[in-house]
PDB file of N, CA and C in Angstrom:
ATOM      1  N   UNK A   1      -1.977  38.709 -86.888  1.00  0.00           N
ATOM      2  CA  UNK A   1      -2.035  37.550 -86.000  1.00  0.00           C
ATOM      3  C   UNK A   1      -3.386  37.547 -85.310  1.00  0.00           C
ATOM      4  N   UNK A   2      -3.987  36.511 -85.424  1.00  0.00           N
ATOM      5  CA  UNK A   2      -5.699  36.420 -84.800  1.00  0.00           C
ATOM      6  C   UNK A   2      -4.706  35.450 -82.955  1.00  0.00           C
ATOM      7  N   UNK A   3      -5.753  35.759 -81.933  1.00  0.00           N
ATOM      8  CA  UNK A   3      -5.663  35.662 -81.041  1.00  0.00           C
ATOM      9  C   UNK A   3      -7.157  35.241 -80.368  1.00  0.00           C
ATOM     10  N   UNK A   4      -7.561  34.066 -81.197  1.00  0.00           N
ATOM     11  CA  UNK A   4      -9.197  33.608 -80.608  1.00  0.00           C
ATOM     12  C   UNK A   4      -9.142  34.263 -78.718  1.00  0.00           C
ATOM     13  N   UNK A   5     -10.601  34.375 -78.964  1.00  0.00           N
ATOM     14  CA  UNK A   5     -11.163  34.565 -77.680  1.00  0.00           C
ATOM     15  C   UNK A   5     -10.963  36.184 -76.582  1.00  0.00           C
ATOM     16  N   UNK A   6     -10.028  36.589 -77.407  1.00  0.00           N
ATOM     17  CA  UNK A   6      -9.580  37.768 -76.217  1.00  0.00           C
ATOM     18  C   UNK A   6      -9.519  39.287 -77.142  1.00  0.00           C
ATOM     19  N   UNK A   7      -9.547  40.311 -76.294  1.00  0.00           N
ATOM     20  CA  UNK A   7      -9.613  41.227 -77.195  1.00  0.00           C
ATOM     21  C   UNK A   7      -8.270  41.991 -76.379  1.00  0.00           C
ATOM     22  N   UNK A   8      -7.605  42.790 -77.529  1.00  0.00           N
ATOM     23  CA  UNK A   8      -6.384  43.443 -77.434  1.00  0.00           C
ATOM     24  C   UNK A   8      -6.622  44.702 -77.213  1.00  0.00           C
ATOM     25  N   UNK A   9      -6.125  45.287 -75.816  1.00  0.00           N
ATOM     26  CA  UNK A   9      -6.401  46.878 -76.243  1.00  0.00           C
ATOM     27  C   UNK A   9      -5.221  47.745 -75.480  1.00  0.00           C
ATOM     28  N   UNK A  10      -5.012  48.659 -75.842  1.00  0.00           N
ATOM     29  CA  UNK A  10      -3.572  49.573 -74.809  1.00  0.00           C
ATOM     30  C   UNK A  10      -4.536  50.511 -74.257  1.00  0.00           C
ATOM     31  N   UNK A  11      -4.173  50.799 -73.184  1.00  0.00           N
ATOM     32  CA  UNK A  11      -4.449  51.940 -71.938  1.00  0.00           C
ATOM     33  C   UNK A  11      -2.807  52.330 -71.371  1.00  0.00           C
ATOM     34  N   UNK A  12      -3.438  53.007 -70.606  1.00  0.00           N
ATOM     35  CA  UNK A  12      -2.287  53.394 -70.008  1.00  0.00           C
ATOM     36  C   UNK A  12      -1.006  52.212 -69.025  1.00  0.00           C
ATOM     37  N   UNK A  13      -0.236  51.798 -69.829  1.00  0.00           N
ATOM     38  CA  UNK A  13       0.412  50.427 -69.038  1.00  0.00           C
ATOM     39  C   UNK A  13       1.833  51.189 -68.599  1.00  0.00           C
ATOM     40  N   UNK A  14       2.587  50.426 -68.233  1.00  0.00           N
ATOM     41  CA  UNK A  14       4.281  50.679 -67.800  1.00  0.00           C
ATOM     42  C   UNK A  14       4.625  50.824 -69.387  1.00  0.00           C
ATOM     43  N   UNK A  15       5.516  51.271 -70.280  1.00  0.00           N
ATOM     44  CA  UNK A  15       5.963  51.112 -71.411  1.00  0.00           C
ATOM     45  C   UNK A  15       6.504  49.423 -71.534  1.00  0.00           C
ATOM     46  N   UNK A  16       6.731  48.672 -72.082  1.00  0.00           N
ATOM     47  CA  UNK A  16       6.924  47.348 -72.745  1.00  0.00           C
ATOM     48  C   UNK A  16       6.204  46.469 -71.829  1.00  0.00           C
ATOM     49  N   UNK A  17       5.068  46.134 -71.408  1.00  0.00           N
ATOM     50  CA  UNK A  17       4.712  45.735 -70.551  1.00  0.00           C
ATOM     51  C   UNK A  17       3.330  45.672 -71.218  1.00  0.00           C
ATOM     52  N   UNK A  18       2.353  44.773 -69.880  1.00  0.00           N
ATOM     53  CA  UNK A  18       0.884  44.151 -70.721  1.00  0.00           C
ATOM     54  C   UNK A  18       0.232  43.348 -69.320  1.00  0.00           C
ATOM     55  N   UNK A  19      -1.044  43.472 -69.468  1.00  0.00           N
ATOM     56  CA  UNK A  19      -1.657  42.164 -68.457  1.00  0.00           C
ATOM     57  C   UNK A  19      -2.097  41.643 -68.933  1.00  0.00           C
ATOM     58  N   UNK A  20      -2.970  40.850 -68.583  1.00  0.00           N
ATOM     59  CA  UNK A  20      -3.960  39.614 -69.178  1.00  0.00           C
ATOM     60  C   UNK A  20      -5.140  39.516 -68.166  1.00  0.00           C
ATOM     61  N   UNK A  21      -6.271  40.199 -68.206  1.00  0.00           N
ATOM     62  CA  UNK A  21      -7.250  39.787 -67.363  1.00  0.00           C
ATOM     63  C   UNK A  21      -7.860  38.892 -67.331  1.00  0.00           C
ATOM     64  N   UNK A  22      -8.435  38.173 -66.171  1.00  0.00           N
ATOM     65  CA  UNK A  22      -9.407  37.509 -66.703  1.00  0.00           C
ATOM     66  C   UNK A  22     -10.661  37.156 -67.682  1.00  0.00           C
ATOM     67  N   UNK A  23     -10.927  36.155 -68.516  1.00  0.00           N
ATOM     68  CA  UNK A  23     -11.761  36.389 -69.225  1.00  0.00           C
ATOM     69  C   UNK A  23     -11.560  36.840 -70.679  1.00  0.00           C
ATOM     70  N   UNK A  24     -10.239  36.941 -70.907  1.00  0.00           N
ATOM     71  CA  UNK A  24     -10.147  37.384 -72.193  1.00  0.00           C
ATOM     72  C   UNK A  24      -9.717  38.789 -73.183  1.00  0.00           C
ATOM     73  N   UNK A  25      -9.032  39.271 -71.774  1.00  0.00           N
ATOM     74  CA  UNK A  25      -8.735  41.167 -72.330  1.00  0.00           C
ATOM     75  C   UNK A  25      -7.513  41.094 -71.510  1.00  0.00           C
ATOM     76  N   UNK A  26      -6.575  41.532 -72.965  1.00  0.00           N
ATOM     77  CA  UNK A  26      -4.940  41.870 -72.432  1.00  0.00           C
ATOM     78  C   UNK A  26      -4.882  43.410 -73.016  1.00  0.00           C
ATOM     79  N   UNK A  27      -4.654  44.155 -71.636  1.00  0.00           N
ATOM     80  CA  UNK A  27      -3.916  45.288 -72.029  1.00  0.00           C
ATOM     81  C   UNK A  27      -2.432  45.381 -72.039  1.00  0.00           C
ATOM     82  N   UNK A  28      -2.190  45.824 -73.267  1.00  0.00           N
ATOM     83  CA  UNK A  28      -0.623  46.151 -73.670  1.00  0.00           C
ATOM     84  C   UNK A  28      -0.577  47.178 -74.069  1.00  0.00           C
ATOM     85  N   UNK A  29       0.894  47.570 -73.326  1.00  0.00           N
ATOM     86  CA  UNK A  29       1.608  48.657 -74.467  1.00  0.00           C
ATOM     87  C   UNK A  29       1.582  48.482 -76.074  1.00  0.00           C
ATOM     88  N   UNK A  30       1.148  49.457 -76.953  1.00  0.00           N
ATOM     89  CA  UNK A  30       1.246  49.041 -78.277  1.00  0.00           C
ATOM     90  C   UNK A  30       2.305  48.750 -78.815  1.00  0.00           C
ATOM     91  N   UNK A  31       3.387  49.080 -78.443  1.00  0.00           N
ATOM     92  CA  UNK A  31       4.870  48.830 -79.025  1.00  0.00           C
ATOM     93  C   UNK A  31       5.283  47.453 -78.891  1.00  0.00           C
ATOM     94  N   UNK A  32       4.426  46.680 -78.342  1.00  0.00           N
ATOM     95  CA  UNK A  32       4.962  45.541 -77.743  1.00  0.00           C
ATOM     96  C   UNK A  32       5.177  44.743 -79.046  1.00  0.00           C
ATOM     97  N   UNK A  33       5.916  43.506 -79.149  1.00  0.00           N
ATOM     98  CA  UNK A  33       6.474  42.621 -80.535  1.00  0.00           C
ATOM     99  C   UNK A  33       5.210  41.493 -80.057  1.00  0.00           C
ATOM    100  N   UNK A  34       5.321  40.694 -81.623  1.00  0.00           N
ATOM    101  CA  UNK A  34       4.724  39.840 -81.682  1.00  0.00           C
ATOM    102  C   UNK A  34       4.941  38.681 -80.442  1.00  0.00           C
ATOM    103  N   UNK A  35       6.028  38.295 -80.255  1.00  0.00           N
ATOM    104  CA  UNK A  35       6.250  36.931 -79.528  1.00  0.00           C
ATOM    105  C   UNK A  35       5.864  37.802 -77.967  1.00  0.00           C
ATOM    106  N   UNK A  36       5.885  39.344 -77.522  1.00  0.00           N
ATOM    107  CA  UNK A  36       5.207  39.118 -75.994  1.00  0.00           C
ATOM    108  C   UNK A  36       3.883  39.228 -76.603  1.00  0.00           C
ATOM    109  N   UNK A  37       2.829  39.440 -77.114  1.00  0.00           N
ATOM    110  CA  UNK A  37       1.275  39.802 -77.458  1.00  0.00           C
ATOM    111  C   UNK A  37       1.315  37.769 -77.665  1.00  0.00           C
ATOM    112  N   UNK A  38       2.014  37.348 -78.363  1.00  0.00           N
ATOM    113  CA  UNK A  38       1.531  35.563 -78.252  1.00  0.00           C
ATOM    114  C   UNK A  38       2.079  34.954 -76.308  1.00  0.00           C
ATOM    115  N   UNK A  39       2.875  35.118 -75.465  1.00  0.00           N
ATOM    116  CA  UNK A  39       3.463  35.336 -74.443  1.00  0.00           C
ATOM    117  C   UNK A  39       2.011  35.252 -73.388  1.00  0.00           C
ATOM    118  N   UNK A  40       1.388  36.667 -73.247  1.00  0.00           N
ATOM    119  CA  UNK A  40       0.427  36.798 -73.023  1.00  0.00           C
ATOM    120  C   UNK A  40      -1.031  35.992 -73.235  1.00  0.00           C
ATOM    121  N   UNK A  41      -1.074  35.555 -74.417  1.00  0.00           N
ATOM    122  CA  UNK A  41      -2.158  35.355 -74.514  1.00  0.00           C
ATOM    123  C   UNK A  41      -1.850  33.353 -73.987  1.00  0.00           C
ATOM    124  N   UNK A  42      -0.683  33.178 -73.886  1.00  0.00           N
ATOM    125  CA  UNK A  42      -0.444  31.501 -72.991  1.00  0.00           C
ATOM    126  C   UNK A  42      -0.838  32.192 -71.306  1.00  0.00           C
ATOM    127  N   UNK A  43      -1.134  33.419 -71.133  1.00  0.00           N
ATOM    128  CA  UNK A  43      -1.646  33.641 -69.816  1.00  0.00           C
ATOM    129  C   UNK A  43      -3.079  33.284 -70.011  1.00  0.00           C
ATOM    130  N   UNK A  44      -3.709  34.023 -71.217  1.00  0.00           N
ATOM    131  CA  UNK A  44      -5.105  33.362 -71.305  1.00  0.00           C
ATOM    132  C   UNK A  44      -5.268  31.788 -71.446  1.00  0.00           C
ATOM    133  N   UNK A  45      -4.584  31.124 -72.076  1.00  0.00           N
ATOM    134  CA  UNK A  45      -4.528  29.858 -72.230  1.00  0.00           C
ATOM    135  C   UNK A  45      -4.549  29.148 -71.112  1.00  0.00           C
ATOM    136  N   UNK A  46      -3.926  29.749 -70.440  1.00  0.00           N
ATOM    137  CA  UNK A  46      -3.450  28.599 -68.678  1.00  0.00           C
ATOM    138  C   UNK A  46      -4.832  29.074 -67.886  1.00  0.00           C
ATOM    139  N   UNK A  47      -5.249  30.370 -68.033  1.00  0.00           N
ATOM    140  CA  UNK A  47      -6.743  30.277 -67.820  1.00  0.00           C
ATOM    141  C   UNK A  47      -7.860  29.587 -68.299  1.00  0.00           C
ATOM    142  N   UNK A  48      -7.981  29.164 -69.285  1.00  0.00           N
ATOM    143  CA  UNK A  48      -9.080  28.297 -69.902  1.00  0.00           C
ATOM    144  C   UNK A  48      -8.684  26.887 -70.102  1.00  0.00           C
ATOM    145  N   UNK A  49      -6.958  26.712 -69.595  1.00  0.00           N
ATOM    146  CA  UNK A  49      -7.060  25.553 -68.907  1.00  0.00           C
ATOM    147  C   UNK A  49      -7.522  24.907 -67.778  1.00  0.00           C
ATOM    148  N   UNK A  50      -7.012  25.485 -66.418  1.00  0.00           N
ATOM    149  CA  UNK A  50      -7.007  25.685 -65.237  1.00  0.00           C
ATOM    150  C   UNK A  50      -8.550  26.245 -64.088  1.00  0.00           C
ATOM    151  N   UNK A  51      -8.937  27.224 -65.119  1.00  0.00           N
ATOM    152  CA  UNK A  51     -10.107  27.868 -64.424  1.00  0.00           C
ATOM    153  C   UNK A  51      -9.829  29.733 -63.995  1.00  0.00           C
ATOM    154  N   UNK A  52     -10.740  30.403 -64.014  1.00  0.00           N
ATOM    155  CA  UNK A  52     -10.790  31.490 -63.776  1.00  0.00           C
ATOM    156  C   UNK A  52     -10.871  32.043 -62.456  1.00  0.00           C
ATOM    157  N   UNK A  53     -11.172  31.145 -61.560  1.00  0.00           N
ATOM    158  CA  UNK A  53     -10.829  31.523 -59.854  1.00  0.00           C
ATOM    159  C   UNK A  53      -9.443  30.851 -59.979  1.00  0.00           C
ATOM    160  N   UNK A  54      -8.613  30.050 -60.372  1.00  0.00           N
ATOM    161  CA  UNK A  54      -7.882  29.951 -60.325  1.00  0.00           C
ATOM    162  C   UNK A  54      -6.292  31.043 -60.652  1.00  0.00           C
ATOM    163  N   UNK A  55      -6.944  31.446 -62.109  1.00  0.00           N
ATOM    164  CA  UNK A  55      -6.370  32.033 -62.378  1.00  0.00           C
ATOM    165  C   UNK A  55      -6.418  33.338 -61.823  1.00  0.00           C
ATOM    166  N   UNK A  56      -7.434  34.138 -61.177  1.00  0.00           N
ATOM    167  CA  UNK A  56      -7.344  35.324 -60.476  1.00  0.00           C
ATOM    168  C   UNK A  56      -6.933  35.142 -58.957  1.00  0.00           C
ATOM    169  N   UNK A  57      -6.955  34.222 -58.295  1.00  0.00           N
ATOM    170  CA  UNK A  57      -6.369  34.021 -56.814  1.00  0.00           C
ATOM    171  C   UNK A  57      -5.100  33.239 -56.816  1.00  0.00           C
ATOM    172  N   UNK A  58      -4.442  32.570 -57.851  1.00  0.00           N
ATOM    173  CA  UNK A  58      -3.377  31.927 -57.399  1.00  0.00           C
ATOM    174  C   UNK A  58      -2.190  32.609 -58.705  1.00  0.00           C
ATOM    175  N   UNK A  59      -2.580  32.520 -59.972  1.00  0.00           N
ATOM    176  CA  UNK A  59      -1.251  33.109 -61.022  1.00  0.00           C
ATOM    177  C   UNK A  59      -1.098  34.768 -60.988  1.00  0.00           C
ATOM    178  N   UNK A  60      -2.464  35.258 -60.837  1.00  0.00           N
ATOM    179  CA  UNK A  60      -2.296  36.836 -60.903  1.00  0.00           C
ATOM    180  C   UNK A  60      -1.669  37.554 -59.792  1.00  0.00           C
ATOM    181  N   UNK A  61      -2.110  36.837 -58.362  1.00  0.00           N
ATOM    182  CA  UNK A  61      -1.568  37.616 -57.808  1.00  0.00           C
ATOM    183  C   UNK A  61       0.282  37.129 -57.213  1.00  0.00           C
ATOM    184  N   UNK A  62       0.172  35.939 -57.786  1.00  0.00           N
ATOM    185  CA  UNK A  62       1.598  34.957 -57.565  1.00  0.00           C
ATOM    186  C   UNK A  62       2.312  36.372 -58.454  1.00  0.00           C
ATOM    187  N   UNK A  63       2.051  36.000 -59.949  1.00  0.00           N
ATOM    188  CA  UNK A  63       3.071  36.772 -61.052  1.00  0.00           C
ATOM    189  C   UNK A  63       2.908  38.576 -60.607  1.00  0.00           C
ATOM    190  N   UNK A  64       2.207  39.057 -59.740  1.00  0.00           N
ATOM    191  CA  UNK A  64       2.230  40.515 -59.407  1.00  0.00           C
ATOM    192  C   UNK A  64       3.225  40.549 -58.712  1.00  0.00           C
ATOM    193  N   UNK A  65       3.011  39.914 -57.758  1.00  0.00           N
ATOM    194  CA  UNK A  65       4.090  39.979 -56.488  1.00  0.00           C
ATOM    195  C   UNK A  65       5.702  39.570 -57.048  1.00  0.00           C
ATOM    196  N   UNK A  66       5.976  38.575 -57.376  1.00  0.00           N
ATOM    197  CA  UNK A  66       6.861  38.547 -57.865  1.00  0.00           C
ATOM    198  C   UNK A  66       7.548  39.351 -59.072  1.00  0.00           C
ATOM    199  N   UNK A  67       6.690  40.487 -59.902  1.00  0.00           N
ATOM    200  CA  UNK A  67       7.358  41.131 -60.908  1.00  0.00           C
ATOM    201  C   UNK A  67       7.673  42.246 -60.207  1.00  0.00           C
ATOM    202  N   UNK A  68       6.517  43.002 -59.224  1.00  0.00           N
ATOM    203  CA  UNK A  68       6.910  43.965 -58.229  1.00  0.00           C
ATOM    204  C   UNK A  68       8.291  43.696 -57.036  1.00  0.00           C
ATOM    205  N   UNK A  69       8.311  42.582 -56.813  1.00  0.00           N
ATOM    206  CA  UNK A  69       9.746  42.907 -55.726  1.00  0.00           C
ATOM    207  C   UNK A  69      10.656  41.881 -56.569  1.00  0.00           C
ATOM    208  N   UNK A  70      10.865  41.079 -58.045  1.00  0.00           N
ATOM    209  CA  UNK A  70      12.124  40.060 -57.947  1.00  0.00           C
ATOM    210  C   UNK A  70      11.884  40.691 -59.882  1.00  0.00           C
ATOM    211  N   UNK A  71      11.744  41.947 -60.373  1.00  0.00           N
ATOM    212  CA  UNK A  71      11.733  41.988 -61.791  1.00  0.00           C
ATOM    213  C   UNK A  71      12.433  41.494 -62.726  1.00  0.00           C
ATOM    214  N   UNK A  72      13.879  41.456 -61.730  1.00  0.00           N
ATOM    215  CA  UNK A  72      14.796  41.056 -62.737  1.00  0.00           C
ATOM    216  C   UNK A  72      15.373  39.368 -63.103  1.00  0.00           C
ATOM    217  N   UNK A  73      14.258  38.770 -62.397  1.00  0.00           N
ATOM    218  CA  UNK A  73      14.015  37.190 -62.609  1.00  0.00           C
ATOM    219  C   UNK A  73      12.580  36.999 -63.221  1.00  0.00           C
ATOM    220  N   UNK A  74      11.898  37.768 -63.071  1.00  0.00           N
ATOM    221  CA  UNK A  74      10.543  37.208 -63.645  1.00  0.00           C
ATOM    222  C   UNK A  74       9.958  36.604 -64.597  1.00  0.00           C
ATOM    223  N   UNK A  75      11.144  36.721 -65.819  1.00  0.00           N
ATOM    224  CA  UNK A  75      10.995  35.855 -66.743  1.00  0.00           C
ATOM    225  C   UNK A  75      11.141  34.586 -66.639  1.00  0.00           C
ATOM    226  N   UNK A  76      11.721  34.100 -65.410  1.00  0.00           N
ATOM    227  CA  UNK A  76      11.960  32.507 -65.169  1.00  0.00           C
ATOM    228  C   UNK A  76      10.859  32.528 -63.956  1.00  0.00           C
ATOM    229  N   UNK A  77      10.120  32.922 -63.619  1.00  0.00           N
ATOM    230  CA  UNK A  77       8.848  32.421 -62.821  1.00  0.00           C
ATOM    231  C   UNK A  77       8.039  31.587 -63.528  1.00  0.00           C
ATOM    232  N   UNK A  78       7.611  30.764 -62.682  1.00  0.00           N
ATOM    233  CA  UNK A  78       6.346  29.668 -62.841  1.00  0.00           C
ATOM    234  C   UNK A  78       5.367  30.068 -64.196  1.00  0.00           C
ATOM    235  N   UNK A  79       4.878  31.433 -63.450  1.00  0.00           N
ATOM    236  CA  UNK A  79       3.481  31.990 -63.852  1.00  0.00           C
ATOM    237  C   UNK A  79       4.013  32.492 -65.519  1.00  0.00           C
ATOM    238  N   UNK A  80       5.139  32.772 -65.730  1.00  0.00           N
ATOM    239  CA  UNK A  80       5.483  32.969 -66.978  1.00  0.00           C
ATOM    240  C   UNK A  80       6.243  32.014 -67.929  1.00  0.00           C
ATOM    241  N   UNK A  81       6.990  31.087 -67.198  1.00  0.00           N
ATOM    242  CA  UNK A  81       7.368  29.599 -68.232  1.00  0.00           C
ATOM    243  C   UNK A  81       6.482  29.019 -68.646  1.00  0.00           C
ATOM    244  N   UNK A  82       4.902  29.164 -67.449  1.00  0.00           N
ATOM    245  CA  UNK A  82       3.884  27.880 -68.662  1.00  0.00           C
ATOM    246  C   UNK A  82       3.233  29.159 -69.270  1.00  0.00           C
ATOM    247  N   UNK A  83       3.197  30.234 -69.601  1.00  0.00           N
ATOM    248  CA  UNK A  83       2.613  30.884 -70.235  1.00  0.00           C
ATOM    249  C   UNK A  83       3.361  30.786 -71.640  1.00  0.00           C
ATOM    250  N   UNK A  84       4.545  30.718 -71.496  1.00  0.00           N
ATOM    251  CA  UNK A  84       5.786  30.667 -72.742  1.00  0.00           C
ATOM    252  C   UNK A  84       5.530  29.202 -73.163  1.00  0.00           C
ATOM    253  N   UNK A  85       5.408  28.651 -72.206  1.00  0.00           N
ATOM    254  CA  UNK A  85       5.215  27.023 -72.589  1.00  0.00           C
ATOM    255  C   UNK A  85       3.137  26.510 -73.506  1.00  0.00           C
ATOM    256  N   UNK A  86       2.794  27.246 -72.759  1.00  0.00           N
ATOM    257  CA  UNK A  86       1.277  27.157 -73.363  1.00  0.00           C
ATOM    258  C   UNK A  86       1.345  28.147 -74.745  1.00  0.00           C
ATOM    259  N   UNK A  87       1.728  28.838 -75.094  1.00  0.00           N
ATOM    260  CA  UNK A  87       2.178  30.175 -76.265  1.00  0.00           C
ATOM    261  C   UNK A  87       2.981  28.885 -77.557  1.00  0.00           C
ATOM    262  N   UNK A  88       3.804  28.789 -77.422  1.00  0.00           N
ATOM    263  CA  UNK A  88       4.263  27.971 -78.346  1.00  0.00           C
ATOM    264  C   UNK A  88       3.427  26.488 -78.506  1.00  0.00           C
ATOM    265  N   UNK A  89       2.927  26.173 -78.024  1.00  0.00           N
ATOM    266  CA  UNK A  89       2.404  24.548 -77.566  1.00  0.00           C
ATOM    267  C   UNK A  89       0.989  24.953 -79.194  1.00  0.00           C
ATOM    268  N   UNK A  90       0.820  26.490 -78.363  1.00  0.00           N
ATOM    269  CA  UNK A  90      -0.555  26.912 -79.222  1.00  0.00           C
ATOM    270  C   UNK A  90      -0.017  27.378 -80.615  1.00  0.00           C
ATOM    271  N   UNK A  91       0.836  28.024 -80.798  1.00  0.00           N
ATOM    272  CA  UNK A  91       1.250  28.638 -82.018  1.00  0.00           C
ATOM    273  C   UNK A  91       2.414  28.435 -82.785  1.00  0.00           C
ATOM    274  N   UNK A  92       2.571  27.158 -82.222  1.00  0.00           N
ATOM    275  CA  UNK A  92       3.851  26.352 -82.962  1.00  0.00           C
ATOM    276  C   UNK A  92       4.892  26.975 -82.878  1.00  0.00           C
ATOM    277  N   UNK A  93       6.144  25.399 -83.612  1.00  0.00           N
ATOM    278  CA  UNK A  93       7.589  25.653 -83.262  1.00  0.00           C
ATOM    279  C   UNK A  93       8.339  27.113 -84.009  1.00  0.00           C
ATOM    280  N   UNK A  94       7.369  27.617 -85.227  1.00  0.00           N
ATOM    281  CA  UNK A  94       7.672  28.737 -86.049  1.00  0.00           C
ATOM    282  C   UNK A  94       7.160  29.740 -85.536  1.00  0.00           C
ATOM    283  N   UNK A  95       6.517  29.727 -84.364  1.00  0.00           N
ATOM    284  CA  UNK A  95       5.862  31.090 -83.852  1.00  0.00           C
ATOM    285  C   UNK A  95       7.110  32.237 -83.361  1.00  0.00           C
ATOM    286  N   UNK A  96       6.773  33.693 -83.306  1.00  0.00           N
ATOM    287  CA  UNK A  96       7.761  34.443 -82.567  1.00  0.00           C
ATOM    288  C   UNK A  96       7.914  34.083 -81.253  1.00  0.00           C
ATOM    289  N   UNK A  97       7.604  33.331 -80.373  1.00  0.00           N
ATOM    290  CA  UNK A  97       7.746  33.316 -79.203  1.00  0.00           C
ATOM    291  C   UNK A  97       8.706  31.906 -79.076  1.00  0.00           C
ATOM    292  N   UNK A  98       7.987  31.032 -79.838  1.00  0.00           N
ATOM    293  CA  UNK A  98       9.434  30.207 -79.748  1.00  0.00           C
ATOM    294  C   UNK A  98      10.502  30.039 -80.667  1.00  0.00           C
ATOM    295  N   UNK A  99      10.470  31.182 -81.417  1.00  0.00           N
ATOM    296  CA  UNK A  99      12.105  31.841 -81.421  1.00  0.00           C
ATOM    297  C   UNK A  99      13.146  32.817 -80.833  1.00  0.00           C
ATOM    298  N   UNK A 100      12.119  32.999 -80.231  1.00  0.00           N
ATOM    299  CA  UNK A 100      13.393  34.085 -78.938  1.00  0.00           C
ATOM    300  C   UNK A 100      12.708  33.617 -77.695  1.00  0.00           C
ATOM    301  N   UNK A 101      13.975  32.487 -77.525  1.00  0.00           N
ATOM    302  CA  UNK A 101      13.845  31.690 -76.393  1.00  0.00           C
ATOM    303  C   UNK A 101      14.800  32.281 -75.002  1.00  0.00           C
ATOM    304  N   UNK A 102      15.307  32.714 -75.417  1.00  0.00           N
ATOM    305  CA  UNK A 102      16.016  33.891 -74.617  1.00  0.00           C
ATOM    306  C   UNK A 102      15.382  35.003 -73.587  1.00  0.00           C
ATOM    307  N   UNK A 103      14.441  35.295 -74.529  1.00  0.00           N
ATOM    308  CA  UNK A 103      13.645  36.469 -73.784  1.00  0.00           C
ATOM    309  C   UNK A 103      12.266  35.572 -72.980  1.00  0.00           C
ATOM    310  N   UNK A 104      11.570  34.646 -73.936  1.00  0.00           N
ATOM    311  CA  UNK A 104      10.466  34.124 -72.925  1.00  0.00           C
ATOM    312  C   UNK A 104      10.983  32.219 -72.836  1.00  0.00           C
ATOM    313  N   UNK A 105      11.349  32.182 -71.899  1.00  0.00           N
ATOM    314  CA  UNK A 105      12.199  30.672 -71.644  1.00  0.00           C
ATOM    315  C   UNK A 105      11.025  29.647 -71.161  1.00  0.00           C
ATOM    316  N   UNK A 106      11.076  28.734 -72.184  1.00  0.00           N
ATOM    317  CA  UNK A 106      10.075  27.708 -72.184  1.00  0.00           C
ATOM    318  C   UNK A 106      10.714  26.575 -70.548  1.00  0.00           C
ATOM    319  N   UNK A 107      11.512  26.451 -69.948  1.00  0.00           N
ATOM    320  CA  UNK A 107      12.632  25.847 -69.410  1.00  0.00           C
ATOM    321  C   UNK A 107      13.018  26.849 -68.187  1.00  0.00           C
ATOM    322  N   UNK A 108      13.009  26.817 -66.815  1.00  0.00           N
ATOM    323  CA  UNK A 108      13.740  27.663 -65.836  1.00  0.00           C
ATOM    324  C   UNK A 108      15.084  27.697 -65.819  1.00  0.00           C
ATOM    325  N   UNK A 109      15.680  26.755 -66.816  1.00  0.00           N
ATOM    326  CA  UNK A 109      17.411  26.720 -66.846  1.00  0.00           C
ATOM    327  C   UNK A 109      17.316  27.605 -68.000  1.00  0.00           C
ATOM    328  N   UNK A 110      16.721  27.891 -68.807  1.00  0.00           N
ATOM    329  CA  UNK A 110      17.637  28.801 -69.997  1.00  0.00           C
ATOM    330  C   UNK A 110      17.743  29.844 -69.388  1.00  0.00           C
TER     331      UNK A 110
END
């Protein structure tokens, strides 16, 4: 899977887990599946929509805070539906991410 613009690399992360920095570098766990590594990179996307002060003062530290104290909702946060929503938009209706709609919910009701 090519992922224009960003480069992929693992360091030391939480196990199933990943960021997205600004600019174009997501560190992930290597174990991670295809549909979170496409997931992620709709974090880069909403950045090179939006803007890069944007994205470091208002989604990064929004989606920190909220994965640190509410984890077990975070998949229905803002900062991660348009990332799920920008991910499929980019890599179509056959992509892994929008087939397990379950795990990254394009929608705050699923």
């Amino acid at each position: 899977m090519v992922f224009p613009g960003v480069t992929i690399g693992s360091s030391p992360v939480k196990a199933n887990s990943a960021i997205t920095w600004p600019g174009g570098s997501i560190i992930a766990d290597p174990t991670l599946t295809l549909a979170f590594l496409e997931h992620e990179y709709g974090h880069y996307l909403d950045e090179l929509k939006n803007g890069s002060l944007y994205y470091i003062f208002e989604v990064m530290p929004s989606s920190g805070f909220n994965m640190q104290f509410y984890p077990d909702t975070h998949a229905n946060y803002w900062t991660e539906i348009r990332a799920n929503i920008n991910a499929v938009q980019f890599f179509g209706p056959d992509s892994a991410i929008a087939n397990d709609p379950g795990r990254f919910p394009t929608n705050p009701s699923q």
